[in-house]
N, C-alpha and C. Protein backbone atom coordinates (compact mmCIF):
# COMPACT_ATOMS: atom_id res chain seq x y z
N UNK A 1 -14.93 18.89 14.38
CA UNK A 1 -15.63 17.85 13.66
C UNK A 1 -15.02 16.50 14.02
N UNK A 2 -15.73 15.24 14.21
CA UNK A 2 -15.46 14.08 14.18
C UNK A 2 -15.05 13.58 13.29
N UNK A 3 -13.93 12.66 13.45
CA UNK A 3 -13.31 12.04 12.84
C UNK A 3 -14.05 10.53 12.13
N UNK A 4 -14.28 10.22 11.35
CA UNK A 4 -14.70 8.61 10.85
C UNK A 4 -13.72 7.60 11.06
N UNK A 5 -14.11 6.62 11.27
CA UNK A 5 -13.50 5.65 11.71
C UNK A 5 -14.02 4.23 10.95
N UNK A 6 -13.15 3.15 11.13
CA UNK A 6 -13.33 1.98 9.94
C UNK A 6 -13.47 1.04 10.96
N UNK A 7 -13.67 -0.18 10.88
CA UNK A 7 -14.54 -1.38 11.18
C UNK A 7 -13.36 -1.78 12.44
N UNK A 8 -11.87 -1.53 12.16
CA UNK A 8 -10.80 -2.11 12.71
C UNK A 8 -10.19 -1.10 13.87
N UNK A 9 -11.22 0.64 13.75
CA UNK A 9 -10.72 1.56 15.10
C UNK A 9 -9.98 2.53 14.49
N UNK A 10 -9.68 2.19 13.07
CA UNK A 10 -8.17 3.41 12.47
C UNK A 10 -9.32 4.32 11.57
N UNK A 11 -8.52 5.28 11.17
CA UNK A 11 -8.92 6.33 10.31
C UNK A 11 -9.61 5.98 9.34
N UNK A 12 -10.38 6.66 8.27
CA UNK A 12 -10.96 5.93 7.28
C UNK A 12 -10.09 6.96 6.35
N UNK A 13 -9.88 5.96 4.69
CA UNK A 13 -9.44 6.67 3.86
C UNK A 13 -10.34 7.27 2.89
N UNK A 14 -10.32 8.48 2.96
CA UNK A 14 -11.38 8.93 2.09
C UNK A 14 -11.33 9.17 0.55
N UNK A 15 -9.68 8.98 0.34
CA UNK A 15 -9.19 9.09 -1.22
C UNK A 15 -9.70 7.51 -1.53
N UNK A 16 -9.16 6.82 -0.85
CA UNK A 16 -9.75 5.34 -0.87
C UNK A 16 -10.92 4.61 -1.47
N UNK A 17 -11.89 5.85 -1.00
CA UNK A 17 -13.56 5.27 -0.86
C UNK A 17 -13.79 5.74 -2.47
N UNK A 18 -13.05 7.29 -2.97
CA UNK A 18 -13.51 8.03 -3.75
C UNK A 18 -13.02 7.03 -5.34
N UNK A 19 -11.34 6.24 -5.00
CA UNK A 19 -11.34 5.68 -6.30
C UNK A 19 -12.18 4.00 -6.25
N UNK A 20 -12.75 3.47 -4.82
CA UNK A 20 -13.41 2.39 -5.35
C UNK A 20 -14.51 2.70 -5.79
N UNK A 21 -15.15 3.84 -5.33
CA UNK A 21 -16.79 4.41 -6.30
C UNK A 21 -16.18 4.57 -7.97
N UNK A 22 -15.30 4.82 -8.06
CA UNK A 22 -14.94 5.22 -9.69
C UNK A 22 -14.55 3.82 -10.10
N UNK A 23 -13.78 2.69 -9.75
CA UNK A 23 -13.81 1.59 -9.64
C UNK A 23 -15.00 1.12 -10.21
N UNK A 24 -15.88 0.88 -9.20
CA UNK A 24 -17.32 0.19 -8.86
C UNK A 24 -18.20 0.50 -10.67
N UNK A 25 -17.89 1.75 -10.80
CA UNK A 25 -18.62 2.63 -11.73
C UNK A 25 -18.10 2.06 -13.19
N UNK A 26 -16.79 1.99 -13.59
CA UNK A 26 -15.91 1.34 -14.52
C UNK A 26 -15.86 0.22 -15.05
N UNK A 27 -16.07 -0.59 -13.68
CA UNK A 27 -15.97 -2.29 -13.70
C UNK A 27 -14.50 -2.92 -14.46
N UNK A 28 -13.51 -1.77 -14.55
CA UNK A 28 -12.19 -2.01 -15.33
C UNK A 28 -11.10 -1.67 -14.32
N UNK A 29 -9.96 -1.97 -13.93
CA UNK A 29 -9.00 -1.10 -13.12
C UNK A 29 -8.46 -0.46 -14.23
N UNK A 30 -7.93 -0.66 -15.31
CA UNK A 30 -7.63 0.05 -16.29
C UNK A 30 -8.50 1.30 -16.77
N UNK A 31 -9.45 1.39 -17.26
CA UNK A 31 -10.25 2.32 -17.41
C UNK A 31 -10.10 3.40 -16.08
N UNK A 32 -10.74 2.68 -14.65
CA UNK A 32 -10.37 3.77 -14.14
C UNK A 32 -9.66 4.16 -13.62
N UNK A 33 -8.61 3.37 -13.83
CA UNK A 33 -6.66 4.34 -13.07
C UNK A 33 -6.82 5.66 -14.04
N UNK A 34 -7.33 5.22 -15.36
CA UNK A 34 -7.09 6.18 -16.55
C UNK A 34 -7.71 7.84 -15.78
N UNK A 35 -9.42 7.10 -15.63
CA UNK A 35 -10.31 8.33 -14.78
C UNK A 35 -9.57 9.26 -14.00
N UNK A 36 -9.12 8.41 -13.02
CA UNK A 36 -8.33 9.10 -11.74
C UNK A 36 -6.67 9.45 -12.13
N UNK A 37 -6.03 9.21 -13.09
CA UNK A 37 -5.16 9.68 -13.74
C UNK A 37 -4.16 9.35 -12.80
N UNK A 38 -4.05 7.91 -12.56
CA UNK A 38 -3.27 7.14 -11.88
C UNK A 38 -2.32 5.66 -12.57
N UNK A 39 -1.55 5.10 -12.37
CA UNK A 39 -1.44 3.86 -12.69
C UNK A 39 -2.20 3.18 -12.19
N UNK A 40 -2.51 1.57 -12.53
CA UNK A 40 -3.43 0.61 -12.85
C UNK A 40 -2.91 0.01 -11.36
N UNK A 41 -1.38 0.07 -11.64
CA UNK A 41 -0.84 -0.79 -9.97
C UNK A 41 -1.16 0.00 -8.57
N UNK A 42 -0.66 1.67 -8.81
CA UNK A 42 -1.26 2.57 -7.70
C UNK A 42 -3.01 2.24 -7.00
N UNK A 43 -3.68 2.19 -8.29
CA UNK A 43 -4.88 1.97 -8.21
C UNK A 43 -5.02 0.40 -7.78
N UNK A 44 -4.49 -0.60 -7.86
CA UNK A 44 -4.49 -1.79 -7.11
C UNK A 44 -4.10 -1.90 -6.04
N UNK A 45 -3.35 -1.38 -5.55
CA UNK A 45 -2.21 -1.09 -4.09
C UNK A 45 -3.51 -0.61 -3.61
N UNK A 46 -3.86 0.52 -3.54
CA UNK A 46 -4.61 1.03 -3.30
C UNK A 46 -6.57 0.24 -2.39
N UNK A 47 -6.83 -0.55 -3.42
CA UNK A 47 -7.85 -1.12 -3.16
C UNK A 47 -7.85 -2.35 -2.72
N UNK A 48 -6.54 -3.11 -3.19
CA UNK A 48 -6.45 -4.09 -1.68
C UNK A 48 -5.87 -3.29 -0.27
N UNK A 49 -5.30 -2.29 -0.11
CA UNK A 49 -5.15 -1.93 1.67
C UNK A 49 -6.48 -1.48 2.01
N UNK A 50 -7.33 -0.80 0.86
CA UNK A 50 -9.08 -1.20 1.67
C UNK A 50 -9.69 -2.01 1.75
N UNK A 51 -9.60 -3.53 0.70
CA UNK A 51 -9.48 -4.47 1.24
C UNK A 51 -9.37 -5.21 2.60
N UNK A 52 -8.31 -4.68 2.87
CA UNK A 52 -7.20 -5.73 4.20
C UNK A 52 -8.20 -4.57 5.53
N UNK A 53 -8.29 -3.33 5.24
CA UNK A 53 -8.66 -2.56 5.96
C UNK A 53 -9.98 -2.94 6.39
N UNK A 54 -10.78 -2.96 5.54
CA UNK A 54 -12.26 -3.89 5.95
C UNK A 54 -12.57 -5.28 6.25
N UNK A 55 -11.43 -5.71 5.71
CA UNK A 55 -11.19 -7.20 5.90
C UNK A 55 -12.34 -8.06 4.82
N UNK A 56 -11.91 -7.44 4.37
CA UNK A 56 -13.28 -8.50 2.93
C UNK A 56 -13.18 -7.88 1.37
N UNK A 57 -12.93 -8.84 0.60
CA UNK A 57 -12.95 -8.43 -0.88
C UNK A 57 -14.54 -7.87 -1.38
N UNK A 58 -13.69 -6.55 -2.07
CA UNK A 58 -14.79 -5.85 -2.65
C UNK A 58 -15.04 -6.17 -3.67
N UNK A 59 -14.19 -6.96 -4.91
CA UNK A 59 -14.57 -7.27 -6.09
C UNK A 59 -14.41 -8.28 -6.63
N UNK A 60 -14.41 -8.82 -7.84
CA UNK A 60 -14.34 -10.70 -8.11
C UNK A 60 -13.85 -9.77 -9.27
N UNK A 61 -12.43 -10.61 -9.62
CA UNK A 61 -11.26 -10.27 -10.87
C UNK A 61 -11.75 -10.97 -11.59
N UNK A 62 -11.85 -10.53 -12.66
CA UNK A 62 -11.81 -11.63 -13.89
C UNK A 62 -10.51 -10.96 -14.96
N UNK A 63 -11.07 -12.01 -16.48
CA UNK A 63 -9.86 -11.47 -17.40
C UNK A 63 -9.89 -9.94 -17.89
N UNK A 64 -10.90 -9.53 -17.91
CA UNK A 64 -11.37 -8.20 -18.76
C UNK A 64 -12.22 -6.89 -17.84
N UNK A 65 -12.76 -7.62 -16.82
CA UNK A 65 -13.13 -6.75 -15.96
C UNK A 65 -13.15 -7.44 -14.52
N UNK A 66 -13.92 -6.17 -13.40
CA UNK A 66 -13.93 -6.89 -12.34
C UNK A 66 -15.54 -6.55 -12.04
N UNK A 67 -16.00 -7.60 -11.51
CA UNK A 67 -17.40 -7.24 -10.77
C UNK A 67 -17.75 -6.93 -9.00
């Protein structure tokens, strides 16, 4: 089977993709570190190196949620 690949030639992360859909879904990092039964920072680490990896912000922070 073929491997997937990301915008930059490297591997794609597929744990990656799975907590920004739960992310996306939440609109909280709190709420869903909770989902994925992670810390809030793991779960931030996390979605800026897919961030940096795609090279473009996926979400707009605010105080209470993110969109």
């Amino acid at each position: 089977m073929k491997s997937k690949w990301t915008a930059d030639g490297g591997p794609m992360n597929f744990q990656s993709i799975s907590y920004f859909i739960v992310l996306a879904r939440e609109k909280n990092f709190t709420r869903a570190a909770e989902k994925l039964h992670m810390t809030q920072q793991a779960l931030s680490a996390s979605m800026a190196s897919l961030e940096k990896e795609w090279g473009m912000p996926f979400f707009q922070i605010g105080r209470a949620s993110c969109r």
